[in-house]
Protein backbone atom coordinates (compact mmCIF):
# COMPACT_ATOMS: atom_id res chain seq x y z
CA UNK A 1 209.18 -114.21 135.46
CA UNK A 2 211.39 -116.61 136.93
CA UNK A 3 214.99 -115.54 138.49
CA UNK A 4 216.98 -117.97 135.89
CA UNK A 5 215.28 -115.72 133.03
CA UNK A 6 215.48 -112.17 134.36
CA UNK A 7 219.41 -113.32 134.14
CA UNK A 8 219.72 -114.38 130.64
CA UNK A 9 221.79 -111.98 128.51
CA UNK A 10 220.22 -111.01 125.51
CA UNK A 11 222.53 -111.33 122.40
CA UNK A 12 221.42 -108.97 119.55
CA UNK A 13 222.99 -110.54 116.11
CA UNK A 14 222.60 -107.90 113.45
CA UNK A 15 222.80 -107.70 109.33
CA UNK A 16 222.21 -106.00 106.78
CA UNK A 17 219.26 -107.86 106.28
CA UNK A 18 217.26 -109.02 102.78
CA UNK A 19 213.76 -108.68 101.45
CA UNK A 20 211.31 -111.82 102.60
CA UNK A 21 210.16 -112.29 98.83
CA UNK A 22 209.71 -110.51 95.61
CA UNK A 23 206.85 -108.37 96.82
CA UNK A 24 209.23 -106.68 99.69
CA UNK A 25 212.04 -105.75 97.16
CA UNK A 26 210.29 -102.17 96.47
CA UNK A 27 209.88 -101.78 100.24
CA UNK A 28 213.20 -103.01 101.00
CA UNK A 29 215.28 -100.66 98.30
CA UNK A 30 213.20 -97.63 99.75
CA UNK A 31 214.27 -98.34 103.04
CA UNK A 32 218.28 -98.19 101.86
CA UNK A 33 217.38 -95.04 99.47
CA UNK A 34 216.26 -93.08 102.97
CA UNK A 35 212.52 -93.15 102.02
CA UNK A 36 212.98 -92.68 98.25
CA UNK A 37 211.27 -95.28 96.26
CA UNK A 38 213.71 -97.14 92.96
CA UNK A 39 212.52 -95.63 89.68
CA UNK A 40 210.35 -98.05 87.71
CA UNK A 41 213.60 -98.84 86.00
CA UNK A 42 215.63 -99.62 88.52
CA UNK A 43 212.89 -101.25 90.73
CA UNK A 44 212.67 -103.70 87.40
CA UNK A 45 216.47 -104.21 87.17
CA UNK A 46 216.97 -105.36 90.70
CA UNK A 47 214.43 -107.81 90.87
CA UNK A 48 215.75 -109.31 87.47
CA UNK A 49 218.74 -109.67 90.03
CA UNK A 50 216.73 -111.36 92.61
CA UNK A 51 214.61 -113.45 89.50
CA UNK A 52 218.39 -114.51 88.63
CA UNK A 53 219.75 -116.13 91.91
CA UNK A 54 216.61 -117.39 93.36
CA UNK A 55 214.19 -117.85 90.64
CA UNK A 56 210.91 -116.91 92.85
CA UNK A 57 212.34 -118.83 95.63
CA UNK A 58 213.30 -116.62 98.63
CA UNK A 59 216.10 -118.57 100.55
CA UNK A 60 218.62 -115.83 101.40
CA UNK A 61 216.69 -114.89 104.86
CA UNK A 62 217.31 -118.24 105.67
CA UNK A 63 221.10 -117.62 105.75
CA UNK A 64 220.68 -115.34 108.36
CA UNK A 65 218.04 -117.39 110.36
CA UNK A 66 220.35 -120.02 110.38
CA UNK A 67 223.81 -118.29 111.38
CA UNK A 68 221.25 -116.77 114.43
CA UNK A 69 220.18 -120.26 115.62
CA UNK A 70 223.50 -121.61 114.72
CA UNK A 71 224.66 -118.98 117.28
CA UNK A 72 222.46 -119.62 120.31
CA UNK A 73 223.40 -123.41 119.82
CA UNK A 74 226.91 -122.67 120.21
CA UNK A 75 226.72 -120.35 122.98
CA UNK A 76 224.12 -122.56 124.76
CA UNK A 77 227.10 -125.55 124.61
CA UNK A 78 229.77 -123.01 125.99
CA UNK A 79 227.08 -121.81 128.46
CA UNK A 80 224.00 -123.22 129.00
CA UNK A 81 220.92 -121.20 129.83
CA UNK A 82 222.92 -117.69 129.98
CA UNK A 83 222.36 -116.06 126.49
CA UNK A 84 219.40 -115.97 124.47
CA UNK A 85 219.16 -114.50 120.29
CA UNK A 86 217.64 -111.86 118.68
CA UNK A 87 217.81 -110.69 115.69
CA UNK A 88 217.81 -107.29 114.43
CA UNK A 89 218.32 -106.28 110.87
CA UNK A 90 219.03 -102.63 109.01
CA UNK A 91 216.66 -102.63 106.24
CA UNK A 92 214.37 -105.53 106.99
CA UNK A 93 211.98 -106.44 109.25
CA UNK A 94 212.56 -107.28 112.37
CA UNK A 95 214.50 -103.84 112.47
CA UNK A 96 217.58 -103.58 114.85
CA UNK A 97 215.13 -101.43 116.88
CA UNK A 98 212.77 -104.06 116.97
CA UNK A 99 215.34 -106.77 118.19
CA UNK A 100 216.17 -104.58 121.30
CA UNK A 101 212.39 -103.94 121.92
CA UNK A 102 212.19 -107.69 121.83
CA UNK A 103 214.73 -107.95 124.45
CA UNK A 104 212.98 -105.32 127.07
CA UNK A 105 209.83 -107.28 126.71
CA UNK A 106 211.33 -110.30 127.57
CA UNK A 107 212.76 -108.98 130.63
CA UNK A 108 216.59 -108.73 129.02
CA UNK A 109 218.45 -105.86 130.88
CA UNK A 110 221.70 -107.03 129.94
CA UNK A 111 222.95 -107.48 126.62
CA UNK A 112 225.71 -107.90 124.06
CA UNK A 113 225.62 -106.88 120.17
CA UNK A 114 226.81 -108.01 117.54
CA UNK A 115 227.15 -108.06 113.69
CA UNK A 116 227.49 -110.40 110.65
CA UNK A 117 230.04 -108.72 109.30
CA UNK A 118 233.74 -109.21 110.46
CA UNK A 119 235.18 -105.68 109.74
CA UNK A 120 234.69 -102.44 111.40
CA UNK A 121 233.62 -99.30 109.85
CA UNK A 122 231.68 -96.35 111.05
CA UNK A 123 229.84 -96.15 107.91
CA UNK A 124 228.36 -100.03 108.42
CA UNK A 125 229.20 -101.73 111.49
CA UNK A 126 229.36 -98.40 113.41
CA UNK A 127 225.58 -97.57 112.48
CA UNK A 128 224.64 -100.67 113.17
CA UNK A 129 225.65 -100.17 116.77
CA UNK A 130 224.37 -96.82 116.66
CA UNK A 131 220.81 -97.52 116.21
CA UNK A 132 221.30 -100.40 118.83
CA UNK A 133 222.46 -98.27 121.42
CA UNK A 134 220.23 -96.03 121.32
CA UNK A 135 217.45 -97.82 121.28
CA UNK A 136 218.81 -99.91 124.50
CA UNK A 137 219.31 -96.79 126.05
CA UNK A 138 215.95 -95.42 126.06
CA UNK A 139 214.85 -98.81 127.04
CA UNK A 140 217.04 -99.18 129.97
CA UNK A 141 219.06 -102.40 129.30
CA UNK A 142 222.73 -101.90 129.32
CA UNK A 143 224.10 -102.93 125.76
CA UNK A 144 228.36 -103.91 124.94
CA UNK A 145 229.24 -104.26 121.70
CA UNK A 146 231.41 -106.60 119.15
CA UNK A 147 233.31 -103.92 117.03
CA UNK A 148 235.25 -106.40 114.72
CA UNK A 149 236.39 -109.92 114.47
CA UNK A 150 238.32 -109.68 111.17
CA UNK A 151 241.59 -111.40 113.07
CA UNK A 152 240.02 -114.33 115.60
CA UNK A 153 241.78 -117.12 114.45
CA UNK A 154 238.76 -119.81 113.89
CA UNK A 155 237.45 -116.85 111.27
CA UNK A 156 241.21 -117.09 109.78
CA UNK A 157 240.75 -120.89 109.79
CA UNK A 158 237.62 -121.22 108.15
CA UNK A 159 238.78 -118.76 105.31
CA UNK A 160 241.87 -120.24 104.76
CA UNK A 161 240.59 -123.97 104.31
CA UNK A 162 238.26 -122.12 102.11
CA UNK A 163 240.90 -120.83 99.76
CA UNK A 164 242.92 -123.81 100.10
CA UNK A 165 239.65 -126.01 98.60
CA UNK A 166 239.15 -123.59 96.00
CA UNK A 167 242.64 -123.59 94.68
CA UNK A 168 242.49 -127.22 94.62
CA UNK A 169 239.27 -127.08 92.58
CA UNK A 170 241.01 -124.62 89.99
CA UNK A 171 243.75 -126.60 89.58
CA UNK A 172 242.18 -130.05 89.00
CA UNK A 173 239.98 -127.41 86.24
CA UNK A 174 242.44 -125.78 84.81
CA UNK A 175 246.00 -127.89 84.95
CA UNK A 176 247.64 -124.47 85.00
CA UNK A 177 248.32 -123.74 88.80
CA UNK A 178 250.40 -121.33 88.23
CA UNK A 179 248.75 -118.32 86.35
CA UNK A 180 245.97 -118.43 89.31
CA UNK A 181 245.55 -115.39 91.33
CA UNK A 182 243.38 -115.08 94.19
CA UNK A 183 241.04 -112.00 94.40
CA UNK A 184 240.07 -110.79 98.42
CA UNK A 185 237.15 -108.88 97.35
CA UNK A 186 234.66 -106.78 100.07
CA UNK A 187 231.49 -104.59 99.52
CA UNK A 188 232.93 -101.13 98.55
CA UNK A 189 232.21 -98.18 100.54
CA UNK A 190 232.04 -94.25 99.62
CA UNK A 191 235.89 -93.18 99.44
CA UNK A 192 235.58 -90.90 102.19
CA UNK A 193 236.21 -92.75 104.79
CA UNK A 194 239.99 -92.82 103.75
CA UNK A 195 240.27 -88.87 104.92
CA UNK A 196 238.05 -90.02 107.95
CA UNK A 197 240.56 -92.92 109.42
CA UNK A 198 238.25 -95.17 109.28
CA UNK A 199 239.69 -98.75 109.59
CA UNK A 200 237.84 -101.12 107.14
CA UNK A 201 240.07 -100.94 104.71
CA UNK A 202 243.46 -101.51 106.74
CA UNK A 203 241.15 -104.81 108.22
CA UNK A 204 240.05 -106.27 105.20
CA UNK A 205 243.98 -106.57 104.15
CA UNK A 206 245.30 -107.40 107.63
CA UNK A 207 242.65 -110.74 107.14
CA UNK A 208 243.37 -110.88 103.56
CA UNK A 209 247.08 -110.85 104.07
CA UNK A 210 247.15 -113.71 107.26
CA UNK A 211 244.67 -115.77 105.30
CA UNK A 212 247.19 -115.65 102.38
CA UNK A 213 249.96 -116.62 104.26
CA UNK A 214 248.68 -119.08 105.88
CA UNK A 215 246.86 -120.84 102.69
CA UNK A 216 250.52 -120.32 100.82
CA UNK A 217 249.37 -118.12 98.73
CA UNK A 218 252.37 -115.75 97.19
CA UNK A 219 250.20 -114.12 94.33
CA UNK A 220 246.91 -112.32 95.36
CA UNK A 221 245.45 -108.82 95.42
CA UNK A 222 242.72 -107.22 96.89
CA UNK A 223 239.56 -105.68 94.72
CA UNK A 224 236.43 -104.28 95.63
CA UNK A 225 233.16 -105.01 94.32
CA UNK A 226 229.47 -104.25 94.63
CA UNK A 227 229.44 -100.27 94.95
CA UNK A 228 226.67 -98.44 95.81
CA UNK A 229 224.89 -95.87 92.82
CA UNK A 230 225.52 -92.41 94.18
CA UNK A 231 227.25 -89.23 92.92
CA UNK A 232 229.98 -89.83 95.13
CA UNK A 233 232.93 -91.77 94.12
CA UNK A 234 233.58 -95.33 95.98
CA UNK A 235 236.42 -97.57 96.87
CA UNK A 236 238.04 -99.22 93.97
CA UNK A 237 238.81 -100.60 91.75
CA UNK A 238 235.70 -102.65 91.42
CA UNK A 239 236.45 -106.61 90.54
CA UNK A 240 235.25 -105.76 86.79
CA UNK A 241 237.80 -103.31 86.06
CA UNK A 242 240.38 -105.88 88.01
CA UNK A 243 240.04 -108.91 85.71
CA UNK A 244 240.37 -107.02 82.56
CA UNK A 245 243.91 -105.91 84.11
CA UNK A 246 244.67 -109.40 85.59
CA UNK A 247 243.56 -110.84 81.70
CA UNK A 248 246.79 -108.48 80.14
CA UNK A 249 249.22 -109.52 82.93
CA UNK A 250 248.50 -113.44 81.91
CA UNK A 251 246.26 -114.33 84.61
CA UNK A 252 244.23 -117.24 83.34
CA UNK A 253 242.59 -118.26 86.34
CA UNK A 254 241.24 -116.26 89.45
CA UNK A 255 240.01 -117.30 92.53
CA UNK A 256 237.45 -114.81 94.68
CA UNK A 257 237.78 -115.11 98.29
CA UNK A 258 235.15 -112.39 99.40
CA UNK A 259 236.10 -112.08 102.61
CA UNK A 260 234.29 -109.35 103.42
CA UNK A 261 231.17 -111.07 103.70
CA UNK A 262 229.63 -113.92 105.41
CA UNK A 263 226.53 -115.54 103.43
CA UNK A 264 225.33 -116.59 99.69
CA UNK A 265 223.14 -113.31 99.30
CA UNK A 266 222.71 -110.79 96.24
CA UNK A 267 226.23 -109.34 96.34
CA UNK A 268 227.68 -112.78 96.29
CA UNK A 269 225.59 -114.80 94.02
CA UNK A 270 224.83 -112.43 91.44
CA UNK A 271 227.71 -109.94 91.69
CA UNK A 272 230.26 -112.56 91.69
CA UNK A 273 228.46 -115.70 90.51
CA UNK A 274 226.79 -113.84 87.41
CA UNK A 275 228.67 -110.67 86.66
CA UNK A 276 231.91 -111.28 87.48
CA UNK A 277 231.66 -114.86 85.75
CA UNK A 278 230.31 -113.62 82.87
CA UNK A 279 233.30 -110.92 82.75
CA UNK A 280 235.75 -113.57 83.32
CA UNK A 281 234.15 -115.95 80.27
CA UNK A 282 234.49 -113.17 78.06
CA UNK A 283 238.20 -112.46 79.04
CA UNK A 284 238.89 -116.52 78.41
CA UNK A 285 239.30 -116.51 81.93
CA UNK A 286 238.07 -119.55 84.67
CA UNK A 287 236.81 -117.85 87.41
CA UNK A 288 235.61 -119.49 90.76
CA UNK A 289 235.25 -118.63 94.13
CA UNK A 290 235.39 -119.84 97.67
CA UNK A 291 232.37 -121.46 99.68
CA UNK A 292 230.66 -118.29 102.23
CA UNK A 293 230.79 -119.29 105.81
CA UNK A 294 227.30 -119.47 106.30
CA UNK A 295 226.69 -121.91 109.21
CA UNK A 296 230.53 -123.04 109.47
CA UNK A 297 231.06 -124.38 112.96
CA UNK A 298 234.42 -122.13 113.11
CA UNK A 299 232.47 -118.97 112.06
CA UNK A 300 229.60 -119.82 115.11
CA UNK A 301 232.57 -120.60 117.35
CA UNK A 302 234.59 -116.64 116.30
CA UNK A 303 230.68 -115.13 117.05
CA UNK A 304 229.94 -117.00 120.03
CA UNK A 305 233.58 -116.77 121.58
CA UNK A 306 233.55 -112.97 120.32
CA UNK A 307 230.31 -112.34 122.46
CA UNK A 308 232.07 -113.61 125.70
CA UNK A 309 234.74 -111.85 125.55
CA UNK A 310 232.79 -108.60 125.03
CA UNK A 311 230.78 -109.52 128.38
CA UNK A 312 234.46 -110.46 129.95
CA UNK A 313 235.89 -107.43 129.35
CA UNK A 314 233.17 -104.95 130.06
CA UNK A 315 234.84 -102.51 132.77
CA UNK A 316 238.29 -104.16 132.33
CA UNK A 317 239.03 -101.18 130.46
């Protein structure tokens, strides 16, 4: 192996992952259920979701594919040769294990982590990092990590011009500016981590609020949507019992800025695109919502710059 690549830093970039096509959905839901397979029922209800957004086609993977490569070309511009992408994914193959195993077999002993999602919890991005770490440690490469990026201000940017578009759209649609309200939505999680001080929730509004402000935006609240089926109760209120609310106040348009997420994928494009529309048409209300970051140069810029600084500051602490 030459010296040049024994130096390269290995960059793990982690999600939450999707299924690879309608056959993996059963394999894919069993893996988030801890080993327990969907009923029949529910196994046919969620791929009606997946029939509805892609219609047989599979291109949600790609998302992720391309925000990885879209990555490695920005760090290889900011530094050329010195970092080289894997992926690693919670519920899909390649598995965040696998990603690091990757790395060791390609000589990596260095490495930084990172996830696709902006906002730190322990109950998502803290696993995430969990399994990584662990894995790196029993494979001997030393492993820093990207907690959060839910302030840099190229992610601000991007979101911003992203509300600012959509508010345009609405009001060339509706001619009635001012009854718009803009929704910051993010995938709920169980309500316990309030009584744990966890910080996800204080995040999401600290980006919510700057990305208001700085689009101009006086009237907008924050909702939660896409919570998980347990026993347990979950961070709300969901965005369906939200627009029902908004409806009675006079709201007649609403704008969804789901800032807690990063790509087009099920939460986004059916939650929001299908459900929440749908709830909205029946309330008389237009509902729209902002473009996901996907490959935006701003968002590869906040991850690449993000993953520097993490190498930077290891030991400056």
């Amino acid at each position: 192996m030459s010296e040049h690549k024994a130096k390269q830093i290995g960059v793990l970039v982690m999600s939450y992952g999707t299924p690879e096509s309608m056959d993996d959905v059963e394999t894919y839901y069993t893996h988030i259920r801890r080993g327990n397979a969907p009923t029949p029922e529910l196994l046919a209800e969620l791929k009606g979701r997946y029939e509805a957004i892609v219609g047989g086609v599979f291109p949600l993977r790609e998302n992720t594919n391309g925000q990885v490569a879209g990555l490695q070309d920005k760090l290889e511009q900011l530094a050329p040769g010195k970092f080289n992408c894997y992926q690693g994914l919670k519920h899909a193959k390649p598995y965040i294990e696998d990603g690091v195993e990757q790395m060791a077999k390609d000589g990596i002993t260095e490495a930084v982590g990172i996830v696709l999602a902006p906002h730190y919890s322990t109950m998502s991005v803290g696993s995430y990092i969990k399994r990584a770490e662990e894995k790196a440690n029993e494979l001997g490469i030393e492993m820093t990590f990207v907690k959060q990026y839910h302030m840099h201000p190229k992610l601000l940017q991007a979101l911003t011009d992203r509300v600012v578009d959509g508010l345009a759209r609405l009001a060339a649609a509706s001619n009635d500016e001012e009854n718009v309200k803009v929704l910051f939505s993010a995938h709920s999680l169980p309500l316990k981590i309030r009584e744990m001080g966890d910080p996800y929730e204080q995040q999401l509004l600290e980006t919510s609020a700057a990305v208001a402000k700085a689009a101009n935006v006086k009237d907008w609240k924050f909702t939660w949507q896409s919570a998980g089926r347990t026993r347990e109760p979950w961070l709300g209120p969901d965005i369906l019992e939200t627009l029902p609310v908004l409806a009675e106040d006079g709201v007649k348009a609403v704008l969804v800025a789901p800032v807690g997420f990063v790509s087009d994928h099920l939460e986004v494009l059916y939650d929001l695109d299908i459900e929440a529309q749908a709830a909205a048409k029946q309330l008389d209300m237009t509902l729209d919502r902002i473009a996901m970051l996907n490959r935006d140069p701003l968002y590869m810029e906040t991850l690449a710059e993000s993953v520097i600084e993490a190498l930077d500051g290891q030991g400056k602490e």
